[in-house]
C-alpha atoms as a PDB file:
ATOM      1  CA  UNK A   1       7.690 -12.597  -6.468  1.00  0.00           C
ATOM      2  CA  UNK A   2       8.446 -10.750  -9.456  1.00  0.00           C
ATOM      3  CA  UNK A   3       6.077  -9.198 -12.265  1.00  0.00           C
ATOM      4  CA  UNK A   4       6.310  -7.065 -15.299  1.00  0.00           C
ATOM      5  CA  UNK A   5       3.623  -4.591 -15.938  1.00  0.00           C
ATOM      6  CA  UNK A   6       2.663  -3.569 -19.739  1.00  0.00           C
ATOM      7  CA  UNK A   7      -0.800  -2.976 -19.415  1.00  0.00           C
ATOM      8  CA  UNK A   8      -3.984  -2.018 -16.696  1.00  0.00           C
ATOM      9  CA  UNK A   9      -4.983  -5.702 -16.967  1.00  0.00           C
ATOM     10  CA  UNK A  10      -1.157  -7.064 -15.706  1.00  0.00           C
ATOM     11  CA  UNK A  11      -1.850  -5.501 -12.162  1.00  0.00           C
ATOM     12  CA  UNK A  12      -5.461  -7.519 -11.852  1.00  0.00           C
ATOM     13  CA  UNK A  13      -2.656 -10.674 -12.636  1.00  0.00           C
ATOM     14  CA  UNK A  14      -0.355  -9.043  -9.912  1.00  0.00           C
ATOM     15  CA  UNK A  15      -3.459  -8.444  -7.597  1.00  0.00           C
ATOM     16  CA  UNK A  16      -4.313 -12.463  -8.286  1.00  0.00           C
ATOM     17  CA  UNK A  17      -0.677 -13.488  -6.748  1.00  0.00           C
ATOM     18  CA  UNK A  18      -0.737 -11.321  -4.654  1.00  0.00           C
ATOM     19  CA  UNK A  19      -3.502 -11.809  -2.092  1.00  0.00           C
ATOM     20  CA  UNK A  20      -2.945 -15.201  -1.265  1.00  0.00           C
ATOM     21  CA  UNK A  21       0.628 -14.217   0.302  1.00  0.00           C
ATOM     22  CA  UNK A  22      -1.239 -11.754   2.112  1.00  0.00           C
ATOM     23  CA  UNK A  23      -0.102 -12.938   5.204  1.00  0.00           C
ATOM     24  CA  UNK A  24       0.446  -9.877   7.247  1.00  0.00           C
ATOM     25  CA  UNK A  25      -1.260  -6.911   8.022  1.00  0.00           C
ATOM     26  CA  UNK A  26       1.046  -3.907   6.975  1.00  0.00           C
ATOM     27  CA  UNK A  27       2.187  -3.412   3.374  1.00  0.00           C
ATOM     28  CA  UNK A  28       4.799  -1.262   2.497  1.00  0.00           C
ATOM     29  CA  UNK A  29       4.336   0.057  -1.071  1.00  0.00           C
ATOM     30  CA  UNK A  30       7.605   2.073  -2.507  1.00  0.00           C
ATOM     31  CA  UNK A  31       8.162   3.445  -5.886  1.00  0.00           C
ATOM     32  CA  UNK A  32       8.433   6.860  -7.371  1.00  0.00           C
ATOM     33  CA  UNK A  33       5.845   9.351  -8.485  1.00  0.00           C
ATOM     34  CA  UNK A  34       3.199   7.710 -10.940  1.00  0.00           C
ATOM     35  CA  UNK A  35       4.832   4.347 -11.027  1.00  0.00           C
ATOM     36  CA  UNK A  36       1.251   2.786 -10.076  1.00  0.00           C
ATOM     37  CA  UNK A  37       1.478   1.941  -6.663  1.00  0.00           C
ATOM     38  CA  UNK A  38      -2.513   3.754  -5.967  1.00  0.00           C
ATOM     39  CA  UNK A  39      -3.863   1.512  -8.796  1.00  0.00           C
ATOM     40  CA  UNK A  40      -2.346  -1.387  -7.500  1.00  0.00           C
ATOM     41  CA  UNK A  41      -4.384  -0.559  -4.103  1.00  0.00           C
ATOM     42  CA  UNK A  42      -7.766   0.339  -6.142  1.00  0.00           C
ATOM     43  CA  UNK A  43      -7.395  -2.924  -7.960  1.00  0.00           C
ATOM     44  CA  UNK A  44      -6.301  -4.725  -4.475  1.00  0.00           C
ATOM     45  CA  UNK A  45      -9.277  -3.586  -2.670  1.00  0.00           C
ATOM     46  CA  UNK A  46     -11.349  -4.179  -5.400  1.00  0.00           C
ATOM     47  CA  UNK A  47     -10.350  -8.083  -5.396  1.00  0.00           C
ATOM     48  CA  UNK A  48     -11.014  -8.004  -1.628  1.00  0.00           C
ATOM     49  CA  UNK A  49     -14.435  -6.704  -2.036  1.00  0.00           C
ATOM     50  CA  UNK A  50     -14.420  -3.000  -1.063  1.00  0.00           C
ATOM     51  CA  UNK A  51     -17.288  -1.044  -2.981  1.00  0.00           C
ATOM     52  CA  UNK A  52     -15.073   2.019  -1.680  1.00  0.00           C
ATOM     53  CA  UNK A  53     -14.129   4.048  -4.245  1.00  0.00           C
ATOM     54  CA  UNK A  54     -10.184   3.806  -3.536  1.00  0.00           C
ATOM     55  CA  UNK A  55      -8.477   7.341  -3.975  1.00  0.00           C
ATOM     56  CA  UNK A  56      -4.717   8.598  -3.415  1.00  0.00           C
ATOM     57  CA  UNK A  57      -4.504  10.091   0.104  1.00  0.00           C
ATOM     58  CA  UNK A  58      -1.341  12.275  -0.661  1.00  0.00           C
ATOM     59  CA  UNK A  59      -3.462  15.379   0.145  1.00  0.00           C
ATOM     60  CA  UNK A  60      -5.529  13.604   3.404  1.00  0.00           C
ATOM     61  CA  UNK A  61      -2.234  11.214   4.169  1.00  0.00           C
ATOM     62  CA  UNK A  62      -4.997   8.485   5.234  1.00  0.00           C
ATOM     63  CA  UNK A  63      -8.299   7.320   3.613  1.00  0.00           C
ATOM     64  CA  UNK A  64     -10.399   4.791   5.078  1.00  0.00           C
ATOM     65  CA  UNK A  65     -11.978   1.570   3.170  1.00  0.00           C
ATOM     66  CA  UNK A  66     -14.425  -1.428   4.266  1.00  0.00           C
ATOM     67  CA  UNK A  67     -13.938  -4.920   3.265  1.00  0.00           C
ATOM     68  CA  UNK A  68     -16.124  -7.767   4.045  1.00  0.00           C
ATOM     69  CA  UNK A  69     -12.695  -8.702   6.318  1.00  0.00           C
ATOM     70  CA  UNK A  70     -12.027  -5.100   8.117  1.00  0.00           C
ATOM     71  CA  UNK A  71     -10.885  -1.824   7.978  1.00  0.00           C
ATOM     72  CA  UNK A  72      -8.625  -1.235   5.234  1.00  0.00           C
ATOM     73  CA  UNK A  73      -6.114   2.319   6.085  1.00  0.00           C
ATOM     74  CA  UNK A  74      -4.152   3.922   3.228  1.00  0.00           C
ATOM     75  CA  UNK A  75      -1.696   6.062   4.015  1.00  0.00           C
ATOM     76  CA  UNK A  76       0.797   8.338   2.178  1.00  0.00           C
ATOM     77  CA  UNK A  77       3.780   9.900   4.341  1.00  0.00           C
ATOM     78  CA  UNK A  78       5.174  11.419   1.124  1.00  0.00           C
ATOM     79  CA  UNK A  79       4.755  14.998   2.647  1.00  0.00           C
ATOM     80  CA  UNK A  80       5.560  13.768   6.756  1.00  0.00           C
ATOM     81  CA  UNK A  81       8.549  15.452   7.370  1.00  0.00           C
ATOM     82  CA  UNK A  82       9.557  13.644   9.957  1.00  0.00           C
ATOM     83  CA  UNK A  83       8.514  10.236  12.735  1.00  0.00           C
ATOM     84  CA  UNK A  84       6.963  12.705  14.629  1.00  0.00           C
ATOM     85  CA  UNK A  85       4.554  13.917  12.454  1.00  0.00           C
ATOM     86  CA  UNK A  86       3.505   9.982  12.487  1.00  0.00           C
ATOM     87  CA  UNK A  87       2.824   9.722  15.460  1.00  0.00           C
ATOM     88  CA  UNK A  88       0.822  12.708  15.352  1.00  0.00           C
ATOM     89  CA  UNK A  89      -1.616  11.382  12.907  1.00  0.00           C
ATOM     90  CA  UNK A  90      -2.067   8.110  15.482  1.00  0.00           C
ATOM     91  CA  UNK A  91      -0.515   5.915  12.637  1.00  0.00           C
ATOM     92  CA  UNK A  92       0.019   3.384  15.854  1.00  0.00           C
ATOM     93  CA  UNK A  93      -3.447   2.875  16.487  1.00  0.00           C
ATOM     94  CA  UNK A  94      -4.689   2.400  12.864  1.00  0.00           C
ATOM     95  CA  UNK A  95      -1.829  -0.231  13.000  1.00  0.00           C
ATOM     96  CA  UNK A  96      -3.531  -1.973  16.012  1.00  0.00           C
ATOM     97  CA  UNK A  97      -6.776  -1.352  14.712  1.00  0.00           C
ATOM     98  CA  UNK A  98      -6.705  -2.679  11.152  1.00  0.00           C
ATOM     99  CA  UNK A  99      -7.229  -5.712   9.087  1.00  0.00           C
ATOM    100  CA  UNK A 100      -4.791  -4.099   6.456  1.00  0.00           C
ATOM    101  CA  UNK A 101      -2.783  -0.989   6.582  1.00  0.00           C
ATOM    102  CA  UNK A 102      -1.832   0.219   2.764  1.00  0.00           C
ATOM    103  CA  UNK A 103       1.597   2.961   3.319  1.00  0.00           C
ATOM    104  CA  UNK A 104       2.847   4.923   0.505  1.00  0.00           C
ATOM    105  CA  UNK A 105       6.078   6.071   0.855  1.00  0.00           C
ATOM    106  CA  UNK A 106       6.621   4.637   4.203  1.00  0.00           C
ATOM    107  CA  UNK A 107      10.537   5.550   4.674  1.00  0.00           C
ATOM    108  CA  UNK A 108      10.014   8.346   7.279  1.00  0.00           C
ATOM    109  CA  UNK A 109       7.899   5.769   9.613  1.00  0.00           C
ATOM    110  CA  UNK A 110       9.977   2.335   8.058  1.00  0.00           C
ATOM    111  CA  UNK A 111      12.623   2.051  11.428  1.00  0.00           C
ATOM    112  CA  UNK A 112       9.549   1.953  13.841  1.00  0.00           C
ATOM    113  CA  UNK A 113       8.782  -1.240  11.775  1.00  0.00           C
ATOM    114  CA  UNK A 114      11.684  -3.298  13.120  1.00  0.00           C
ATOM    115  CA  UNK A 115      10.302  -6.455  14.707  1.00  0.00           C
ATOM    116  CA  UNK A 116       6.973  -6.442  13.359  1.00  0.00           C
ATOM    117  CA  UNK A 117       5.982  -8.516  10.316  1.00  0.00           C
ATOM    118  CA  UNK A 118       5.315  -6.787   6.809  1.00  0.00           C
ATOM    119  CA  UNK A 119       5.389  -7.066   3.196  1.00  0.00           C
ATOM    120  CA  UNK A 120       7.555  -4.819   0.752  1.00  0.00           C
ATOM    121  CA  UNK A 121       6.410  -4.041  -2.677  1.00  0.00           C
ATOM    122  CA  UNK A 122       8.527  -1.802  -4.698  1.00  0.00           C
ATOM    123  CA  UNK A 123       7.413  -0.304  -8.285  1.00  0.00           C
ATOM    124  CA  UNK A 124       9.891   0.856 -10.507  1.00  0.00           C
ATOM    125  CA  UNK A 125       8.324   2.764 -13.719  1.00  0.00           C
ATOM    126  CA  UNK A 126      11.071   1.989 -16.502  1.00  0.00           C
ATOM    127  CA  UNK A 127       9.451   4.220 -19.034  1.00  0.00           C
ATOM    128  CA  UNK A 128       8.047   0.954 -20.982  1.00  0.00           C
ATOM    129  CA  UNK A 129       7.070  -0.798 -17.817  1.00  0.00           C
ATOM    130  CA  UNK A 130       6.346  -0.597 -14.763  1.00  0.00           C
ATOM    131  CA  UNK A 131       8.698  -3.755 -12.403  1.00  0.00           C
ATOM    132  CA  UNK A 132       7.245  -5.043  -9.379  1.00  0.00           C
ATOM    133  CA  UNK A 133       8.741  -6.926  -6.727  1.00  0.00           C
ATOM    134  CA  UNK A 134       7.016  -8.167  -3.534  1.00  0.00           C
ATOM    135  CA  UNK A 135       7.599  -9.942  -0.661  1.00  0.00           C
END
């Protein structure tokens, strides 16, 4: 699926495809700094009926949410230097443990992924736009 953001109320359109082809439970957000991929998860855990407020976890590198459905873990790895540092968190366990695991910037952790189901979405802020792909 493809989408072209112009406006705060395209990702609540984005958020309405989305969740029905929610079929696994890790979702790999990428994009670059402030292309929207934190609203896209306030907005998604919104529609899934978190009263959570949803917050960027680049300083924490995990916040935890409630939905009616399970445990919702966001995670950033933007500052992990390395797998290591992972595995140090206990990102394995969350992984095990969740209904849906939200990762930011998941490129350090991405190789440990082979074999296991996911979704991609990648954000690409264009200056006018913002162009979303998922999958």
């Amino acid at each position: 699926m493809q989408f072209n953001i112009k406006s705060m109320d395209d990702w609540q359109k984005v958020v309405d495809q989305v969740i029905p082809h929610l079929k696994h439970h890790i979702l790999l957000l990428k994009g670059n700094l402030g292309a929207g991929k934190t609203t896209f998860t306030q907005i998604l855990l919104k529609n899934m009926g978190s009263t959570d407020e949803v917050s960027s976890p680049t300083y924490s590198i995990l916040n935890e949410y409630t939905t009616p459905k399970g445990k919702v873990y966001h995670f950033d790895l933007y500052r992990l230097k390395n797998i290591e540092e992972a595995y140090d968190i206990g990102i394995e366990e969350y992984l095990d443990n969740a209904f849906l695991c939200i990762i930011e910037w998941p490129e350090v952790y991405e190789e440990e992924l082979y074999g296991l189901n996911y979704h991609t979405m990648n954000i690409i802020n264009t200056g006018e736009a913002r162009e979303v792909t998922f999958g």
